[in-house]
Protein backbone atom coordinates (compact mmCIF):
# COMPACT_ATOMS: atom_id res chain seq x y z
CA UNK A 1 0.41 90.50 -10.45
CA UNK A 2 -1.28 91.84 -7.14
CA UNK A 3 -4.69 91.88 -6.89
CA UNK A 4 -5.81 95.23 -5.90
CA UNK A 5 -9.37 96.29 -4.76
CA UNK A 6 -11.56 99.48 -3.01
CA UNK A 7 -11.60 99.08 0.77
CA UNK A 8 -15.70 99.07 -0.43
CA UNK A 9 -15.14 95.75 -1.75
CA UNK A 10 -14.57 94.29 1.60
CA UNK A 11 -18.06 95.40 2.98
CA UNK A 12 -19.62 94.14 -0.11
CA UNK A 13 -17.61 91.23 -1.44
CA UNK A 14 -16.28 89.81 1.80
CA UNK A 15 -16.72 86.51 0.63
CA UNK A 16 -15.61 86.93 -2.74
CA UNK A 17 -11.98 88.42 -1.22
CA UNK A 18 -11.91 86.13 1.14
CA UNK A 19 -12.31 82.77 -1.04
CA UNK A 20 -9.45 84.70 -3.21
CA UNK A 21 -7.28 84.33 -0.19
CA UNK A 22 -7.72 81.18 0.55
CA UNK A 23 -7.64 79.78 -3.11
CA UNK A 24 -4.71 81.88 -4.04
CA UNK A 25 -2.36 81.62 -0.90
CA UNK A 26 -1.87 85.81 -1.64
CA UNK A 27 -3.21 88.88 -0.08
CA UNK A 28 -5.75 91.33 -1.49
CA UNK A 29 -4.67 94.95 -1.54
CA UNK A 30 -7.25 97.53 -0.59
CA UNK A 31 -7.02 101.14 -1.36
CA UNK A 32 -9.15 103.74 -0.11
CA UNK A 33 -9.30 106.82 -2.04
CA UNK A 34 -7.54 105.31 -4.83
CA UNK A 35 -4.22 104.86 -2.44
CA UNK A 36 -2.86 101.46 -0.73
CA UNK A 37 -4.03 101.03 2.33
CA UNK A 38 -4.32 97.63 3.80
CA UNK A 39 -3.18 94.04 2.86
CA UNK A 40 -5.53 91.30 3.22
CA UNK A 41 -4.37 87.51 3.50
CA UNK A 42 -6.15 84.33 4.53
CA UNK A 43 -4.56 83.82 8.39
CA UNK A 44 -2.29 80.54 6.79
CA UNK A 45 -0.68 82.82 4.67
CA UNK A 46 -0.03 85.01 7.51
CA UNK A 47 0.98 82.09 9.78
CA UNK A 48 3.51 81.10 6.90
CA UNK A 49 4.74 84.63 6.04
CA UNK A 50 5.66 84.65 10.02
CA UNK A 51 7.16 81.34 10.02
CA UNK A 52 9.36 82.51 7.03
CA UNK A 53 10.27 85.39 8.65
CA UNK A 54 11.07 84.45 12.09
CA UNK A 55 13.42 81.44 10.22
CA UNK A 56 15.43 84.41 8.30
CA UNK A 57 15.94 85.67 11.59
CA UNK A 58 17.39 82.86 13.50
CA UNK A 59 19.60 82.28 10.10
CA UNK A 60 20.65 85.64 10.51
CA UNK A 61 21.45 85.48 13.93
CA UNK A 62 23.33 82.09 13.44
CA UNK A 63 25.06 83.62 10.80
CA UNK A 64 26.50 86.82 12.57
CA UNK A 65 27.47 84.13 15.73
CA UNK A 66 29.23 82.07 13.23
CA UNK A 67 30.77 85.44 12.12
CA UNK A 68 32.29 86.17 15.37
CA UNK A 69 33.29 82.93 16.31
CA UNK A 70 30.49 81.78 18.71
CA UNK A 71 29.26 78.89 16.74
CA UNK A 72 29.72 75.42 17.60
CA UNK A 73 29.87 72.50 15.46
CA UNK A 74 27.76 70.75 13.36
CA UNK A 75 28.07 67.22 15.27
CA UNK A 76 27.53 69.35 18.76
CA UNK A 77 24.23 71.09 16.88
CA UNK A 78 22.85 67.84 16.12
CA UNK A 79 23.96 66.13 19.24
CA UNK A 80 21.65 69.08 21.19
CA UNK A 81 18.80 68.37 18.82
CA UNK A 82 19.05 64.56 19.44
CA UNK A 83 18.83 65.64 23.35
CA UNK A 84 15.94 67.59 22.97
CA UNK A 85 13.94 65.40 20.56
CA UNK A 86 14.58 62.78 22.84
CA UNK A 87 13.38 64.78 26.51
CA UNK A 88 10.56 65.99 24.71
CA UNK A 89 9.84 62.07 23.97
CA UNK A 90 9.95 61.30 27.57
């Protein structure tokens, strides 16, 4: 269940919302003038939500490659992997 609060609460109960965050791993929703209106989330949670995101994205992207025949295989994927781990070693 979201947590939802007045945009007020933020001038007054900073502290309060933002230990919620942080505790919770969720965002706070604010209204203002009893409609949504902003999200509020600890800046891990944001980090993560962004991380999830842009991996969704390069699956989708492999996936539509794959699709139309522009993938390569799984030995050749891990033999560029190995390559890189290995540069970045050096």
């Amino acid at each position: 269940m979201p947590t939802i609060r007045p945009s007020s609460d933020l001038r007054n109960g900073y502290n309060e919302i933002s230990e919620f965050c942080h505790k919770h791993r969720e965002p706070v929703y604010l209204t203002k003038n009893g409609v949504g209106d902003l999200a509020v989330m600890s800046i891990e949670t944001y980090e993560m939500l962004v991380g999830k995101f842009e991996l969704y994205h390069m699956l989708e992207k492999s996936l539509r490659e794959i699709e139309q025949g522009d993938g390569i295989s799984l030995d050749e994927a891990f033999d560029k992997i190995e390559s890189r781990l290995a540069d970045d070693a050096v």
